[in-house]
N, C-alpha and C. Protein backbone atom coordinates (compact mmCIF):
# COMPACT_ATOMS: atom_id res chain seq x y z
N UNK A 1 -162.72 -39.92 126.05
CA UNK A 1 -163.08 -40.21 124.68
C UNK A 1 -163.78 -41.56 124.64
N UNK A 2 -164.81 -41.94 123.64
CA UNK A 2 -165.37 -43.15 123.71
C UNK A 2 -165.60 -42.97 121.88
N UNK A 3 -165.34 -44.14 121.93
CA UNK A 3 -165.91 -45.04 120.30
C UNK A 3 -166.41 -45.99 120.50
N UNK A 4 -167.54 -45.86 119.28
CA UNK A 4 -168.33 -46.80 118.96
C UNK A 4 -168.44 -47.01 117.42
N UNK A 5 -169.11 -48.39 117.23
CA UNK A 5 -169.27 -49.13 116.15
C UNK A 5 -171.11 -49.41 116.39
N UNK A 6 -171.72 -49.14 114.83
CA UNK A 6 -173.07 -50.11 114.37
C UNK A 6 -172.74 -49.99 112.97
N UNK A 7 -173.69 -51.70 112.91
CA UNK A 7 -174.37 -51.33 111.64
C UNK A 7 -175.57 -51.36 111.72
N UNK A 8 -175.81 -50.56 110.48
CA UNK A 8 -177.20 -50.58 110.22
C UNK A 8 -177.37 -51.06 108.70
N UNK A 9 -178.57 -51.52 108.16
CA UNK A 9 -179.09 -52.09 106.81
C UNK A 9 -177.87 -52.04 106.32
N UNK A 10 -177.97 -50.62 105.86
CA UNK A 10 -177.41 -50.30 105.19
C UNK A 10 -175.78 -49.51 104.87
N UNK A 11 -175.37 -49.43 106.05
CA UNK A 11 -174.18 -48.47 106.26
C UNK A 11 -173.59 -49.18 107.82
N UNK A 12 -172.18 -48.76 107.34
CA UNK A 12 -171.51 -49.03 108.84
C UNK A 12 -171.55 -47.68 109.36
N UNK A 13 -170.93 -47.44 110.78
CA UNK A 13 -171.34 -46.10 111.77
C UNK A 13 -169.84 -45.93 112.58
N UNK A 14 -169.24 -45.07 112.72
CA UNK A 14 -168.23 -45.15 113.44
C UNK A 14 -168.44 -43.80 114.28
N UNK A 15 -168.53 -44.33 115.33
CA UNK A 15 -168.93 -42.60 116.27
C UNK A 15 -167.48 -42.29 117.22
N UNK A 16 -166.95 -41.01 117.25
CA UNK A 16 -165.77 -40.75 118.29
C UNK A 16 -166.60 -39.51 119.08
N UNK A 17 -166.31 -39.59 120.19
CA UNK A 17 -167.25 -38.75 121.37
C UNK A 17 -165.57 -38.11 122.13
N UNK A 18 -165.98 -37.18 122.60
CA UNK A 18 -165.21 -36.71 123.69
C UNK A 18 -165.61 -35.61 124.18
N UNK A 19 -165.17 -35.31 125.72
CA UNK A 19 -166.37 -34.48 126.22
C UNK A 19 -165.02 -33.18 126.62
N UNK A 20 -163.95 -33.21 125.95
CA UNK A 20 -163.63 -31.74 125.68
C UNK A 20 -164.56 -30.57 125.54
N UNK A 21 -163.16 -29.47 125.56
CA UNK A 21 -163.69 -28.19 125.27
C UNK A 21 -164.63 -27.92 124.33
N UNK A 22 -164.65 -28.71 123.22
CA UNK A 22 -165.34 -28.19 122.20
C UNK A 22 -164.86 -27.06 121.27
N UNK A 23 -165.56 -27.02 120.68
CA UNK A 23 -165.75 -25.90 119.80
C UNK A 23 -166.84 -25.37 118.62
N UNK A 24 -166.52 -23.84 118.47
CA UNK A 24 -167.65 -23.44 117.98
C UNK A 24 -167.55 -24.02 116.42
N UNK A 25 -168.30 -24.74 115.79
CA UNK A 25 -168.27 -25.11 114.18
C UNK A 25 -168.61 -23.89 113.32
N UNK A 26 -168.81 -22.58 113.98
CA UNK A 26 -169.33 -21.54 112.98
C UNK A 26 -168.24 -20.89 112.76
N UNK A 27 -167.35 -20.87 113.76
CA UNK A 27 -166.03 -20.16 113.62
C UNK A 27 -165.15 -20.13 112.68
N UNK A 28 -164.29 -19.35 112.27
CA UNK A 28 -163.45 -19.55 111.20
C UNK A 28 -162.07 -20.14 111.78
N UNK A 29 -161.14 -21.00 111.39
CA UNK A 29 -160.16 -22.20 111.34
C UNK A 29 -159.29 -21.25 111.41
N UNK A 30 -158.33 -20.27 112.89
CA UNK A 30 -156.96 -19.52 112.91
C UNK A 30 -155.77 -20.09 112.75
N UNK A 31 -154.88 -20.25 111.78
CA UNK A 31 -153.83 -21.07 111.86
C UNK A 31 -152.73 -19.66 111.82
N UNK A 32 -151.91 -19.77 112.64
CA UNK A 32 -150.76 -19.14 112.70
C UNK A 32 -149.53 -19.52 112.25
N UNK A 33 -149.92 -20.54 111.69
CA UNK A 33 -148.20 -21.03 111.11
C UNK A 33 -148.21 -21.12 109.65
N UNK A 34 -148.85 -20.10 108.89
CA UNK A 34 -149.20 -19.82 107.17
C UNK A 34 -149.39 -20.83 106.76
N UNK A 35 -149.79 -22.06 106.95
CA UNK A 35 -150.09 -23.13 106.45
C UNK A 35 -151.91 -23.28 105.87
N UNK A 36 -152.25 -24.05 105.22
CA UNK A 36 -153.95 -23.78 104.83
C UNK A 36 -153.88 -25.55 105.66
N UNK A 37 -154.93 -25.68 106.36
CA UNK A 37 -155.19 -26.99 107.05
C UNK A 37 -156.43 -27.25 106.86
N UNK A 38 -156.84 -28.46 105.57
CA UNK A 38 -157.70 -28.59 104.76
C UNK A 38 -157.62 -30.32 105.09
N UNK A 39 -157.16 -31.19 106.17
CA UNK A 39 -157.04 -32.35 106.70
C UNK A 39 -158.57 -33.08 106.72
N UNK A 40 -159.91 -31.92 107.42
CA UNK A 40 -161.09 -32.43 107.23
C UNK A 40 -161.58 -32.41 106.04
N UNK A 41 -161.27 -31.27 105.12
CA UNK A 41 -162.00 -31.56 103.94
C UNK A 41 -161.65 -32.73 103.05
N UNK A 42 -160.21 -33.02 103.68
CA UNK A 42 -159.55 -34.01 102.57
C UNK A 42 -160.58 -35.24 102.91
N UNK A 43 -160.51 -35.71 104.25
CA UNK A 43 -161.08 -36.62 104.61
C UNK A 43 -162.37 -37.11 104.14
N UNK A 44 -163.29 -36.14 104.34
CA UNK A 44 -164.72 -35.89 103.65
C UNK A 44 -164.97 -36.03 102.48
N UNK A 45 -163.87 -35.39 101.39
CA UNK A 45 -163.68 -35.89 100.21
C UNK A 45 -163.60 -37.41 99.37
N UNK A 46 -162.39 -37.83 100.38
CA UNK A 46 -161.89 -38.95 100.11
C UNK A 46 -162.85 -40.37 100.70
N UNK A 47 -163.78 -40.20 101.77
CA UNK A 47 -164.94 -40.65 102.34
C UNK A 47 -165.60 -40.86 100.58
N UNK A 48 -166.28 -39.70 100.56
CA UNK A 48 -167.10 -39.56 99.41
C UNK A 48 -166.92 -40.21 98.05
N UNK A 49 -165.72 -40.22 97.74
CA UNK A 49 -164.89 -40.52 96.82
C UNK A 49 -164.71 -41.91 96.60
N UNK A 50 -164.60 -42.57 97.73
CA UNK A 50 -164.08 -43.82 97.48
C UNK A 50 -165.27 -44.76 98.19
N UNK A 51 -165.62 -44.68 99.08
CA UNK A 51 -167.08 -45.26 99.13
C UNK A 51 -168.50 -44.84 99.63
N UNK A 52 -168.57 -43.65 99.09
CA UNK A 52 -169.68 -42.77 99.18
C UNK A 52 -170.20 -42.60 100.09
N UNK A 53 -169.05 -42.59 101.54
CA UNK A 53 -169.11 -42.15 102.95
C UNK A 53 -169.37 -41.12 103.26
N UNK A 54 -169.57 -40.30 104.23
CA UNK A 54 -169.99 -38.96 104.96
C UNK A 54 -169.02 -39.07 106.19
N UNK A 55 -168.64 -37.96 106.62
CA UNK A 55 -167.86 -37.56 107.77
C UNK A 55 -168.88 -35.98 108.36
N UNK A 56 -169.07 -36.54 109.65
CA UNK A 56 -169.97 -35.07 110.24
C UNK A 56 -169.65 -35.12 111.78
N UNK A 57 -169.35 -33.66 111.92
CA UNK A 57 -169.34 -33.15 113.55
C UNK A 57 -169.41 -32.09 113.51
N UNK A 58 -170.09 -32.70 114.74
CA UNK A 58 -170.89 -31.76 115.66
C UNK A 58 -170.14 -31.53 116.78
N UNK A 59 -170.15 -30.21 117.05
CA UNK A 59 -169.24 -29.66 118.42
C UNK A 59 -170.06 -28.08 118.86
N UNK A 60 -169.96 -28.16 120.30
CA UNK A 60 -170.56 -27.27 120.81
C UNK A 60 -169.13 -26.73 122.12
N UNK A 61 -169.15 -25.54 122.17
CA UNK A 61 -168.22 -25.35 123.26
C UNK A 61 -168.74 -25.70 124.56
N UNK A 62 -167.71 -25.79 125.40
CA UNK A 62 -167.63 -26.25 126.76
C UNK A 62 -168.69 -27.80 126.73
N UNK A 63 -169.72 -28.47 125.50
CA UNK A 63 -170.00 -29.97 126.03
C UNK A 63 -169.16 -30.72 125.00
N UNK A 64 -168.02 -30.55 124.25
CA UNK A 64 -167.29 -31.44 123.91
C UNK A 64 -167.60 -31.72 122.28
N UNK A 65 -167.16 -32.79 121.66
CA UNK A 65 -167.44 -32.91 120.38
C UNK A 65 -167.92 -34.35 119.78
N UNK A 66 -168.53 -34.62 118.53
CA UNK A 66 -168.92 -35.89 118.21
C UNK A 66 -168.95 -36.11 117.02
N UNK A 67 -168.05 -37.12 116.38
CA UNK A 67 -167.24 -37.19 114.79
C UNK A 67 -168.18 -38.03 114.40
N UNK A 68 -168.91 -38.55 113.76
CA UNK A 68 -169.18 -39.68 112.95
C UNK A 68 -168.93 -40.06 111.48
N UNK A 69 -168.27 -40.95 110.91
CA UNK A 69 -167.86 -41.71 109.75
C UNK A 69 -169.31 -42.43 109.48
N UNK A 70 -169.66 -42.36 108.18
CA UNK A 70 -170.78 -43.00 107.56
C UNK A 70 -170.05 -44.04 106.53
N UNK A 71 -169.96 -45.22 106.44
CA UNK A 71 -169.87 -45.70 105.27
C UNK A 71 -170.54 -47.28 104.63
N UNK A 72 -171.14 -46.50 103.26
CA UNK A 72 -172.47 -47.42 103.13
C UNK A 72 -171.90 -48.99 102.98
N UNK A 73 -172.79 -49.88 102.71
CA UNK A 73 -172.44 -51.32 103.03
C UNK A 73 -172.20 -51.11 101.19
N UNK A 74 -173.31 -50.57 100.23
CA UNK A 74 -172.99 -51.15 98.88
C UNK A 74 -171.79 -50.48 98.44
N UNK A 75 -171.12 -50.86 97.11
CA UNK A 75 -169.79 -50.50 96.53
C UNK A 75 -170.58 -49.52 95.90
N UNK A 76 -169.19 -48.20 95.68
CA UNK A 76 -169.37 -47.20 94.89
C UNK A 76 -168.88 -47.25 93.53
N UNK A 77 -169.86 -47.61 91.98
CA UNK A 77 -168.84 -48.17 91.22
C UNK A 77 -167.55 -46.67 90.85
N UNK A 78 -167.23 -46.55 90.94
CA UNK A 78 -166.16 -45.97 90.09
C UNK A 78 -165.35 -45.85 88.91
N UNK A 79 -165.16 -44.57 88.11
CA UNK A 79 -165.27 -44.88 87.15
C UNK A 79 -163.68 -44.53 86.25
């Protein structure tokens, strides 16, 4: 696994890499334990929500996966 940090102008960058299994992102989410596991959307939400961040990955099977956190430098006013 490797992390990294930039900024740029305008936004900070938080990248998580790991060269796992991967997986397919088209696939549908099997949970066997009747539970609904909605952990990324929360995240993405709450990104968005509170300082008009982005959360995105990308994963491919067998070359591993790559998370990135977007979050801009200006405040989100809120209302």
């Amino acid at each position: 696994m490797k992390l990294a940090t930039r900024e740029y102008p305008e936004h900070y960058e938080i990248t998580v890499t790991d060269d796992g299994p991967g997986f397919d992102p088209e696939a549908p989410v099997l949970a066997d334990d009747g539970r609904d596991h909605i952990g990324i959307t929360n995240v993405r939400d709450r990104l968005a929500q509170l300082s008009g961040g982005a959360l995105r990955i990308r994963s491919e099977p067998g070359k591993g996966t790559v998370v990135t956190i977007e979050i801009p430098k200006k405040q989100v006013k809120r209302t």
